[in-house]
N, C-alpha and C. Protein backbone atom coordinates (compact mmCIF):
# COMPACT_ATOMS: atom_id res chain seq x y z
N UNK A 1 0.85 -1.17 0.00
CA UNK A 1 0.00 0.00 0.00
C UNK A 1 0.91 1.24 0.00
N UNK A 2 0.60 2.15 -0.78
CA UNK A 2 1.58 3.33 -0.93
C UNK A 2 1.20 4.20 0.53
N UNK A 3 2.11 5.36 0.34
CA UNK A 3 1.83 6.78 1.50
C UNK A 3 0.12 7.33 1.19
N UNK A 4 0.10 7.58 -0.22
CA UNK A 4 -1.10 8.09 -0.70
C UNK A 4 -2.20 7.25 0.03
N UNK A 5 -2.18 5.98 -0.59
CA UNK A 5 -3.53 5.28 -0.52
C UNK A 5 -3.09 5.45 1.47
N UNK A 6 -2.41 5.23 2.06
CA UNK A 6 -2.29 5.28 3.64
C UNK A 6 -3.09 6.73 4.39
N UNK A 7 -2.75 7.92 3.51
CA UNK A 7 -3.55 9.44 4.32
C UNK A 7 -4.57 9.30 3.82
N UNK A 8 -5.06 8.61 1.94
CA UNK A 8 -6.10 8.75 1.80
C UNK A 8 -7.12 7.98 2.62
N UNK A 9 -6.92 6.85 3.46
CA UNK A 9 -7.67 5.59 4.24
C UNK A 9 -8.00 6.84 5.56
N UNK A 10 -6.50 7.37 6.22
CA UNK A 10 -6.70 8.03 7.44
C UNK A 10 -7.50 9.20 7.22
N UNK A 11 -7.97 10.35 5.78
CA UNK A 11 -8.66 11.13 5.66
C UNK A 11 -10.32 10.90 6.25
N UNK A 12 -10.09 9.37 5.11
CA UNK A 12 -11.91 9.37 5.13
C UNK A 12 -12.08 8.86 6.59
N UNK A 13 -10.79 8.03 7.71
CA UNK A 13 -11.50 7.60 8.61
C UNK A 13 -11.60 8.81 9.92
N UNK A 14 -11.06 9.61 9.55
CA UNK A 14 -11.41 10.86 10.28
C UNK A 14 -12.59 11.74 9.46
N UNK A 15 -13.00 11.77 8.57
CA UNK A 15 -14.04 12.14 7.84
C UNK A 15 -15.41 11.58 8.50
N UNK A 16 -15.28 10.34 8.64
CA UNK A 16 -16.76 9.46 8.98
C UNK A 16 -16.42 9.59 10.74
N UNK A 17 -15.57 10.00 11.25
CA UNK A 17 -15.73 10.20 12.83
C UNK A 17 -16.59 11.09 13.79
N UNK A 18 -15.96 12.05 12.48
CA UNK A 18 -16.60 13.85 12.86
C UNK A 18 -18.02 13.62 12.29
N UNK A 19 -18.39 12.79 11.34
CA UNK A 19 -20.17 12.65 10.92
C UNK A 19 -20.65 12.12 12.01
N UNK A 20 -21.98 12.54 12.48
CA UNK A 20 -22.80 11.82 13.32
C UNK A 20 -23.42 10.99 12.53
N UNK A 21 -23.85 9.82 13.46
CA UNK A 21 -24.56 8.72 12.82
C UNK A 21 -26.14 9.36 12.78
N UNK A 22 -26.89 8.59 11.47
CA UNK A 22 -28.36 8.56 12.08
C UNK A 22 -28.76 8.04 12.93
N UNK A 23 -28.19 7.02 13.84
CA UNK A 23 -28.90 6.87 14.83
C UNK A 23 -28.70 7.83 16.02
N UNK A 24 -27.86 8.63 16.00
CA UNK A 24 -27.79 9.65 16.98
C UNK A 24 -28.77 10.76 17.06
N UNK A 25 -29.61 10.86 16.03
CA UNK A 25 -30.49 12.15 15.97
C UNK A 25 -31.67 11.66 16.63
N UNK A 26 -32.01 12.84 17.68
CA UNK A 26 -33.57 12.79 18.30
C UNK A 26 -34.49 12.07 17.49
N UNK A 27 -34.92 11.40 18.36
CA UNK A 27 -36.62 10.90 17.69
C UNK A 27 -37.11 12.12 17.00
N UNK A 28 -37.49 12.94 17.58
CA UNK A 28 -38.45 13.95 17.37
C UNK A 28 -37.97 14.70 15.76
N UNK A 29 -37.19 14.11 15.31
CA UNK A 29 -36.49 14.02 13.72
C UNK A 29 -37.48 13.76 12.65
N UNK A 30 -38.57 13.27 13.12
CA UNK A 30 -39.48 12.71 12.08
C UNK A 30 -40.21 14.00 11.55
N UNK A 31 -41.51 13.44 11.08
CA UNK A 31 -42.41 15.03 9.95
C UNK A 31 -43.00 15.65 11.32
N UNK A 32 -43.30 17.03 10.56
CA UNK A 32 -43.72 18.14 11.17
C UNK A 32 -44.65 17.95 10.99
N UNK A 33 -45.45 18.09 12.40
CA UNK A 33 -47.40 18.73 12.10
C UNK A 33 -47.93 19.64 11.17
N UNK A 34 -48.76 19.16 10.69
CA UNK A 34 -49.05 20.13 9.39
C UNK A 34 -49.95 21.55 10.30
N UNK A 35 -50.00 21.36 11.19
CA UNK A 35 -50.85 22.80 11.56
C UNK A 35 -49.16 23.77 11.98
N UNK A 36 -47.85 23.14 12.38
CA UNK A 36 -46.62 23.71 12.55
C UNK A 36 -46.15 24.40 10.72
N UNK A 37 -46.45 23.04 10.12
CA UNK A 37 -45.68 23.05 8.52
C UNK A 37 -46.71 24.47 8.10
N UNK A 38 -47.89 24.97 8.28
CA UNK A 38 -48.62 25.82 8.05
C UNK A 38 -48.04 26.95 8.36
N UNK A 39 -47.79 27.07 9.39
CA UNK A 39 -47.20 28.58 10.32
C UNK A 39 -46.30 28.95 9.81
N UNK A 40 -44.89 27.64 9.21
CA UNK A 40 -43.50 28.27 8.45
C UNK A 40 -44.05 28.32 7.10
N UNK A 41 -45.16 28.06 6.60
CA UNK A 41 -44.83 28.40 5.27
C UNK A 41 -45.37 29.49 5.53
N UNK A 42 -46.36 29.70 6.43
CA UNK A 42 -47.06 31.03 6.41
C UNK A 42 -45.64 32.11 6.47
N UNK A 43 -45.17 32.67 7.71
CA UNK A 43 -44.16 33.35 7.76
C UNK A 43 -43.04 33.46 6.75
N UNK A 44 -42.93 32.33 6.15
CA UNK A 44 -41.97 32.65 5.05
C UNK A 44 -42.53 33.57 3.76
N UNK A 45 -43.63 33.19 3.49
CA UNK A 45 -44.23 33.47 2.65
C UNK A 45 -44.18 35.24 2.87
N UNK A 46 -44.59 35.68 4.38
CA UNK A 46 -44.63 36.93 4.29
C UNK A 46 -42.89 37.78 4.06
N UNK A 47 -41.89 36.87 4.35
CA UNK A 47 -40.59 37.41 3.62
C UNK A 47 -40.67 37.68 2.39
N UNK A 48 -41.50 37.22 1.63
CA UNK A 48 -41.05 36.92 0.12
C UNK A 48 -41.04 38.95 -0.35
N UNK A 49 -40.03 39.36 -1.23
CA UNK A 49 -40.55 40.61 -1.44
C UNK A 49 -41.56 40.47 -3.21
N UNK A 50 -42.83 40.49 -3.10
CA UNK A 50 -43.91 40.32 -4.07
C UNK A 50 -43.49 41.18 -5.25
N UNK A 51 -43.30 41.22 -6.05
CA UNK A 51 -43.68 42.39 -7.19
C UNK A 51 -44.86 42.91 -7.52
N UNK A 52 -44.24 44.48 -7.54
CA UNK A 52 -46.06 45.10 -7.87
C UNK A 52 -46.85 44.55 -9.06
N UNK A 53 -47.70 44.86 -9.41
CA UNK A 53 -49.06 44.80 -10.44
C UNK A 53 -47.72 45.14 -11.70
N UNK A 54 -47.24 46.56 -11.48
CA UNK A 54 -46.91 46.82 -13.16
C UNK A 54 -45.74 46.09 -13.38
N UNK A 55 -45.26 46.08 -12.45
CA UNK A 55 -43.76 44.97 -12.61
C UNK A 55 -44.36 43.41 -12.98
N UNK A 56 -45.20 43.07 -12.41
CA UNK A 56 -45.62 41.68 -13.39
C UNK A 56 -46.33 41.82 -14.84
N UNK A 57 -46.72 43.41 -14.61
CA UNK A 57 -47.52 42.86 -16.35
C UNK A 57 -46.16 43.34 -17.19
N UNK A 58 -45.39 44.19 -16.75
CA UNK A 58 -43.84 44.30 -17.51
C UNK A 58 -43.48 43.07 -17.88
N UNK A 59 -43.03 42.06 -16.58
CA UNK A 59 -42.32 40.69 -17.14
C UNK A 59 -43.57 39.57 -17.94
N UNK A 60 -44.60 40.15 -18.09
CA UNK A 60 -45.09 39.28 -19.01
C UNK A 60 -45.49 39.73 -20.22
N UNK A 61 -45.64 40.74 -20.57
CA UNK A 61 -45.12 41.17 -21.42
C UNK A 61 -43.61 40.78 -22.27
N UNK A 62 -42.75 40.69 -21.23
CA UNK A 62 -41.55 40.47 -22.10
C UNK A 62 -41.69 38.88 -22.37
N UNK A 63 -42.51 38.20 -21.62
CA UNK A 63 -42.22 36.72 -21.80
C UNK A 63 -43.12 37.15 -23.01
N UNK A 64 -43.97 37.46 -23.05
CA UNK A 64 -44.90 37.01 -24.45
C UNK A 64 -44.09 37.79 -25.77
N UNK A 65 -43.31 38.94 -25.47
CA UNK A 65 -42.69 39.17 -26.53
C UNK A 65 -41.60 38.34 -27.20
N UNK A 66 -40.68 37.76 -26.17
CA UNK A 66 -39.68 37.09 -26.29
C UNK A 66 -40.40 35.68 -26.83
N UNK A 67 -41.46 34.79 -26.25
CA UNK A 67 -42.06 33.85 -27.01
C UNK A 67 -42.23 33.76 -28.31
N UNK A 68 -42.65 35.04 -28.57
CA UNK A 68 -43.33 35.19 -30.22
C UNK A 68 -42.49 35.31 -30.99
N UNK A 69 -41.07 36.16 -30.83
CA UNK A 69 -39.86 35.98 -31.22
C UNK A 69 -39.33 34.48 -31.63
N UNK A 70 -39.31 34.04 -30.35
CA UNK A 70 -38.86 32.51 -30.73
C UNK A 70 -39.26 31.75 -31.85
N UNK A 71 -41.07 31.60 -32.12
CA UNK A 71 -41.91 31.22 -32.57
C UNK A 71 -41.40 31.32 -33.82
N UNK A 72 -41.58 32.75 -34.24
CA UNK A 72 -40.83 33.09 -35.32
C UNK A 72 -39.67 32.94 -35.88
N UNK A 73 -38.71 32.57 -35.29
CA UNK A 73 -37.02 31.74 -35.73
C UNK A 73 -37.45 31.10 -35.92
N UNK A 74 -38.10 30.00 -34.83
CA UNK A 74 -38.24 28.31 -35.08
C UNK A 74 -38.83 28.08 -36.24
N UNK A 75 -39.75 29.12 -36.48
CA UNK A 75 -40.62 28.90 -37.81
C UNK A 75 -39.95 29.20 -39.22
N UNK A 76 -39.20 30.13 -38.92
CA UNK A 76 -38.23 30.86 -40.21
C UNK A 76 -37.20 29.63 -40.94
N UNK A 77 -36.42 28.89 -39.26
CA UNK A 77 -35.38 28.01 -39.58
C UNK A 77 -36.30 26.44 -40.47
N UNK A 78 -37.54 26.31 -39.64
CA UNK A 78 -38.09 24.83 -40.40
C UNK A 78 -38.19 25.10 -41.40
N UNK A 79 -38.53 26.55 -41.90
CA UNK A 79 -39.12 26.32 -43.66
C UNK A 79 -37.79 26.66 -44.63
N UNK A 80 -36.95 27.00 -44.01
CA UNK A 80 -35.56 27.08 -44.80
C UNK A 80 -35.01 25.36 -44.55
N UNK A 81 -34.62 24.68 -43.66
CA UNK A 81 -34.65 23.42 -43.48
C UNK A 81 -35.44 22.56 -44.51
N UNK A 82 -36.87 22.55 -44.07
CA UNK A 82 -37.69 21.80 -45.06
C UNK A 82 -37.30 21.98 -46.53
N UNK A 83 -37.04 23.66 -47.28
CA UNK A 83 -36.88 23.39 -48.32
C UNK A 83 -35.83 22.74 -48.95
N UNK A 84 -34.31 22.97 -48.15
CA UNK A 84 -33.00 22.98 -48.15
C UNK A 84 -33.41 21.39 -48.66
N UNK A 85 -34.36 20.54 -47.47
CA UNK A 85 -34.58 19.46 -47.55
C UNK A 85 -34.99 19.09 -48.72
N UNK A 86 -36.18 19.81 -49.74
CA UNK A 86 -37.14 18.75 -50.29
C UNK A 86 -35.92 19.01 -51.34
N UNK A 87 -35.48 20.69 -51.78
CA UNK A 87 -34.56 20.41 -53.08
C UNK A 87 -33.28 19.56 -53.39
N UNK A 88 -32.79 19.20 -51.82
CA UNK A 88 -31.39 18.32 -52.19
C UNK A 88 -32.55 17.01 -52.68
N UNK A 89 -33.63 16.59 -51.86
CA UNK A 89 -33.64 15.31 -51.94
C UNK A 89 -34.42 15.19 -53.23
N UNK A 90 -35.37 16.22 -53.62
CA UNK A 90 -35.89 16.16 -55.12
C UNK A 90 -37.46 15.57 -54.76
């Protein structure tokens, strides 16, 4: 066995020392009451910072502009494709 493979053995067995096992974690580890799971989503939820009214019809707007854009390449490239296609193949 080389030096290497020797620190690499002593890394991981000091690696898995410092991990706690699962069996070391509290019972009480299991699922949350959903009337608890309610309360954190509630409170988180009020962190969230919302965007106003015009700031969402802005970004949808741009999604629908940017969509239709797309639409339009994808559509531009198939019918140059298709033809590229039918005239090589005849």
């Amino acid at each position: 066995m080389s030096r290497e493979d020797k620190r690499r053995r002593e890394r991981e067995q000091r690696r898995t020392e410092d991990q706690p096992s699962a069996a070391a974690e509290p019972a009480s580890a299991g699922r949350t009451p959903p009337a608890q799971f309610l309360r954190e989503v509630r409170s988180e939820l009020r962190k969230v910072a919302w965007p106003a009214r015009k700031e969402v019809a802005n970004y949808t707007l741009v999604v629908l502009v940017v969509t239709l854009v797309m639409v339009f390449v994808v559509w531009g490239m198939d019918s140059l494709f298709r033809e590229a296609v039918i005239n090589t193949l005849g």
